[in-house]
Protein backbone atom coordinates (compact mmCIF):
# COMPACT_ATOMS: atom_id res chain seq x y z
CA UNK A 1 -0.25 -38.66 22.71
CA UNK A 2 -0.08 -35.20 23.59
CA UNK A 3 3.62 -35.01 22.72
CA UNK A 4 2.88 -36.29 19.37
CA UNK A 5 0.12 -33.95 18.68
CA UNK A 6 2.57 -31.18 19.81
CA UNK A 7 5.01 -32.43 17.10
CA UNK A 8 2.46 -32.99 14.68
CA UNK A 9 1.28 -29.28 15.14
CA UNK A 10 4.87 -27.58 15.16
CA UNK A 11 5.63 -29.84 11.28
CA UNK A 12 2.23 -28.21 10.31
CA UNK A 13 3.36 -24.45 11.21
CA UNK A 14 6.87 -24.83 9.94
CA UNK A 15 5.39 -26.39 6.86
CA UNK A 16 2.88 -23.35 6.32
CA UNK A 17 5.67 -20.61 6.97
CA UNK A 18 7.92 -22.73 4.40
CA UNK A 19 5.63 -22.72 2.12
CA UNK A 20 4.43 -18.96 2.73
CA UNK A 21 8.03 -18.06 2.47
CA UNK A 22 8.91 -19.52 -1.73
CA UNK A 23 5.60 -17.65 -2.44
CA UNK A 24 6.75 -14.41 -0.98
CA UNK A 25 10.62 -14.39 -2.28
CA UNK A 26 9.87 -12.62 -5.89
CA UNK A 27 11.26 -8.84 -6.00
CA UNK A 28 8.36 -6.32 -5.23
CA UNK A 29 6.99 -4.74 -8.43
CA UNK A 30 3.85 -2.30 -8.04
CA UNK A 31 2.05 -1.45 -11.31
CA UNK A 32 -1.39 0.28 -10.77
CA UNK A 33 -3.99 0.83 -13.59
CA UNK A 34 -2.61 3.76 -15.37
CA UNK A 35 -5.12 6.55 -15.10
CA UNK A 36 -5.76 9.38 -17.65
CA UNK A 37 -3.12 11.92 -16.43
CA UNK A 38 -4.81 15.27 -14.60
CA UNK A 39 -3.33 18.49 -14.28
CA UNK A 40 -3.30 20.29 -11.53
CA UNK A 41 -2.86 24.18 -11.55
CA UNK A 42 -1.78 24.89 -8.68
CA UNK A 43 0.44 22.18 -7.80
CA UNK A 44 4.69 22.61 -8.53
CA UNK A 45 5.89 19.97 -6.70
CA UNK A 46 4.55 16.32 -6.22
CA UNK A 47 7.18 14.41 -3.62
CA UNK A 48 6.24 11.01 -2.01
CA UNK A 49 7.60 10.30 1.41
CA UNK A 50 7.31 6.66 3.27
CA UNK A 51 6.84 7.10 6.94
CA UNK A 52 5.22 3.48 7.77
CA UNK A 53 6.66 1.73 10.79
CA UNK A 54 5.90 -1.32 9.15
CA UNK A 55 8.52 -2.10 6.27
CA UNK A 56 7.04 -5.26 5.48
CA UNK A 57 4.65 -5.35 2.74
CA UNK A 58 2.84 -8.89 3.88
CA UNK A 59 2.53 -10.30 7.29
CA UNK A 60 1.43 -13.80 7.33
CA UNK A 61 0.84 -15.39 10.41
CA UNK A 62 2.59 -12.61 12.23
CA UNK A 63 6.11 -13.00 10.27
CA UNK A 64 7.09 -10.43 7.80
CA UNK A 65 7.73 -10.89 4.10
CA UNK A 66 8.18 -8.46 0.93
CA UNK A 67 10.09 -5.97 2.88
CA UNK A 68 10.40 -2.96 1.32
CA UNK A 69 12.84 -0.42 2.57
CA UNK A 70 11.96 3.01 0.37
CA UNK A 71 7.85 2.19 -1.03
CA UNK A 72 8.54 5.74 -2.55
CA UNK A 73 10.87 4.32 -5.83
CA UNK A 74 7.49 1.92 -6.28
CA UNK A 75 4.66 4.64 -6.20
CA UNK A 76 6.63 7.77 -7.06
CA UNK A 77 6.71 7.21 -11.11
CA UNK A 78 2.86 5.84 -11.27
CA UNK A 79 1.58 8.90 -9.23
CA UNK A 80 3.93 11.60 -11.22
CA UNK A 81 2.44 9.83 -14.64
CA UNK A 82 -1.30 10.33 -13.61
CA UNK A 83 -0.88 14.08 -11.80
CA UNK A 84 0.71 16.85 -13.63
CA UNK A 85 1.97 19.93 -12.49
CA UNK A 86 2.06 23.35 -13.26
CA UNK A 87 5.70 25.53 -13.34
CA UNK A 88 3.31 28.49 -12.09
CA UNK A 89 1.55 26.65 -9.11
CA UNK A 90 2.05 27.78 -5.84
CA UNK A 91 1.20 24.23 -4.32
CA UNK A 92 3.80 21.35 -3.05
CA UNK A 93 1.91 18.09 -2.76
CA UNK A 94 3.36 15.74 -0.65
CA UNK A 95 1.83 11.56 -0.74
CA UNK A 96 3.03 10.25 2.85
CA UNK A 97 2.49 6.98 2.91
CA UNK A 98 2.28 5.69 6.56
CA UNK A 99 0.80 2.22 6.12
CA UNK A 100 1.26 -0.52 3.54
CA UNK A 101 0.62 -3.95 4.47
CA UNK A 102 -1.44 -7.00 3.58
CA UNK A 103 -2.16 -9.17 6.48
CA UNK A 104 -2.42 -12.71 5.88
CA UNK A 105 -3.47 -15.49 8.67
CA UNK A 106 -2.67 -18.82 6.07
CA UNK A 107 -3.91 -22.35 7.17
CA UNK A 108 -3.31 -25.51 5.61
CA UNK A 109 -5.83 -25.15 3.31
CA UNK A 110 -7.11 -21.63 3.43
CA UNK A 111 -6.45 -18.35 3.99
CA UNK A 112 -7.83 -14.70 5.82
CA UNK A 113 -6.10 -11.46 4.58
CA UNK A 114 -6.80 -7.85 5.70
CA UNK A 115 -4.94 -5.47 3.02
CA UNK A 116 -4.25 -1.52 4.32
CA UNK A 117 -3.54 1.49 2.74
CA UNK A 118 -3.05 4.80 4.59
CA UNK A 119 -1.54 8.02 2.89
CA UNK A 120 -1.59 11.85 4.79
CA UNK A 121 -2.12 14.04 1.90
CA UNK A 122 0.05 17.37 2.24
CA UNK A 123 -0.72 20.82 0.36
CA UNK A 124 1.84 22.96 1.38
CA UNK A 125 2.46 26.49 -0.12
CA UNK A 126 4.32 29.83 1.83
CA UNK A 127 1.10 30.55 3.42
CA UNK A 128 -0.46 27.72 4.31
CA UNK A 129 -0.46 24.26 5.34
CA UNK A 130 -3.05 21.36 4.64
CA UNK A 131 -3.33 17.85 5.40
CA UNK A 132 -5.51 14.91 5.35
CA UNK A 133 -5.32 11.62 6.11
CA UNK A 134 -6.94 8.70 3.58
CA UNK A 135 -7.08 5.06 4.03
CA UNK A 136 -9.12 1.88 2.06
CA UNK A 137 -8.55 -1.71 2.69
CA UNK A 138 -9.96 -5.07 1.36
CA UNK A 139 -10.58 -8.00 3.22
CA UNK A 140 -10.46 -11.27 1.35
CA UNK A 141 -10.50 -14.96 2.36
CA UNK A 142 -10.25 -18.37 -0.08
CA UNK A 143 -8.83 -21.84 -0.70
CA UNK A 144 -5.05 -22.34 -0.73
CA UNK A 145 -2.19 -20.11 -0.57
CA UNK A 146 -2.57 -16.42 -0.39
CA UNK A 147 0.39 -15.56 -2.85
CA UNK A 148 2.66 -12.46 -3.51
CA UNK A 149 0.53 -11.80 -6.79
CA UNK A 150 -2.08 -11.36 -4.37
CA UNK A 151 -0.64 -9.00 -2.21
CA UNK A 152 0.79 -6.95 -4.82
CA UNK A 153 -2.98 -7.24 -7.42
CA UNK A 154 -4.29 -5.68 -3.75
CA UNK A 155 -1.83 -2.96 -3.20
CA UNK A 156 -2.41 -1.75 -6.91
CA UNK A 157 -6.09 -1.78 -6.65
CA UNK A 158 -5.92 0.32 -3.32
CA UNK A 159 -3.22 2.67 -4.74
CA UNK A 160 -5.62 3.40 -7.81
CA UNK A 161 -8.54 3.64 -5.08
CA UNK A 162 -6.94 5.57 -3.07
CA UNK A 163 -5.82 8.15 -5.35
CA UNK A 164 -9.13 8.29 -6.64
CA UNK A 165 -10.78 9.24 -3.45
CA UNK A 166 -8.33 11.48 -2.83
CA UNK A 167 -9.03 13.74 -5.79
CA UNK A 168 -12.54 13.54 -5.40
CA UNK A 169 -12.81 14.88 -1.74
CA UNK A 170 -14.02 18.00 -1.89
CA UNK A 171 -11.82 19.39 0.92
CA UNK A 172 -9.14 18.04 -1.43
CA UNK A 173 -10.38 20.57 -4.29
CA UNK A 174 -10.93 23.62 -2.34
CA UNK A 175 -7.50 23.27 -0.32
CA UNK A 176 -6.16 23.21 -4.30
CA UNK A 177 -8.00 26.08 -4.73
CA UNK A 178 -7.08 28.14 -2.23
């Protein structure tokens, strides 16, 4: 009996992490809600960098799917389209993105999912250095399948979020100031 529970349980998990992989084979496409483009003075130079350790853009169950290798060719035309630079600012802003990951424990007939986003903000000019670290996540948890759509609706909501918070901290401002 216990054997055939055993077997039963390993048909179950290879069935989930079949399943989980057709649903996460689609190329990765971020699109975040385009946002009314905003100037900033004293920014030149907007770069995005990808320092995560985690290439994989969805965990489920603790395997890795969606890998993305360079996040930067995903996020670097969105976030040039909604901030615009100045020729005569003295600012480089730099978007490091350090984490990037949904993770997704799927059952047979539900799912739990914990999505992160982490970016270190850098204002850099040739007197000064600033950075700041910003991060939002969303926990969600349903029927069924937690699909690629999902992963990738998430990421685009968090990227908008994110950015959002970002120019609204006031430390933000006065470093642009400065």
């Amino acid at each position: 009996m216990k054997k055939l529970i055993n077997i039963v349980s390993a048909a179950l998990l290879t069935l989930i992490l079949g399943g989980c992989a057709n649903q996460f084979e689609q190329a990765v496409k971020l699109a975040p809600i385009a946002m009314s483009p905003k100037l900033l003075m004293s920014v030149k130079n907007i770069t995005v960098s990808d320092s995560r350790a985690q290439q994989a853009m969805a965990m489920v169950n603790s395997s890795e799917f969606m890998e993305v290798a360079n996040i930067t060719k995903l996020v670097s035309p969105w976030l040039k389209n909604t901030l615009k630079t100045s020729s005569n600012g003295r600012n480089n802003l730099n978007f490091d993105i350090t984490t990037a990951t949904s993770y997704i424990k799927q059952y047979a007939m539900s799912f739990e999912s914990e999505a992160v986003l982490e970016w270190t903000v850098t204002l850099e000019s040739a007197n000064r250095t600033w950075k700041k670290s910003y991060q939002t996540g969303i926990n969600q948890d349903g029927p069924m399948k937690f699909s690629q759509e999902d992963v990738t609706k998430n990421m685009n909501l968090m990227l908008s979020t994110l950015l959002e918070r970002t120019l609204q901290d006031e430390e933000f401002q006065k470093a642009l100031s400065r």
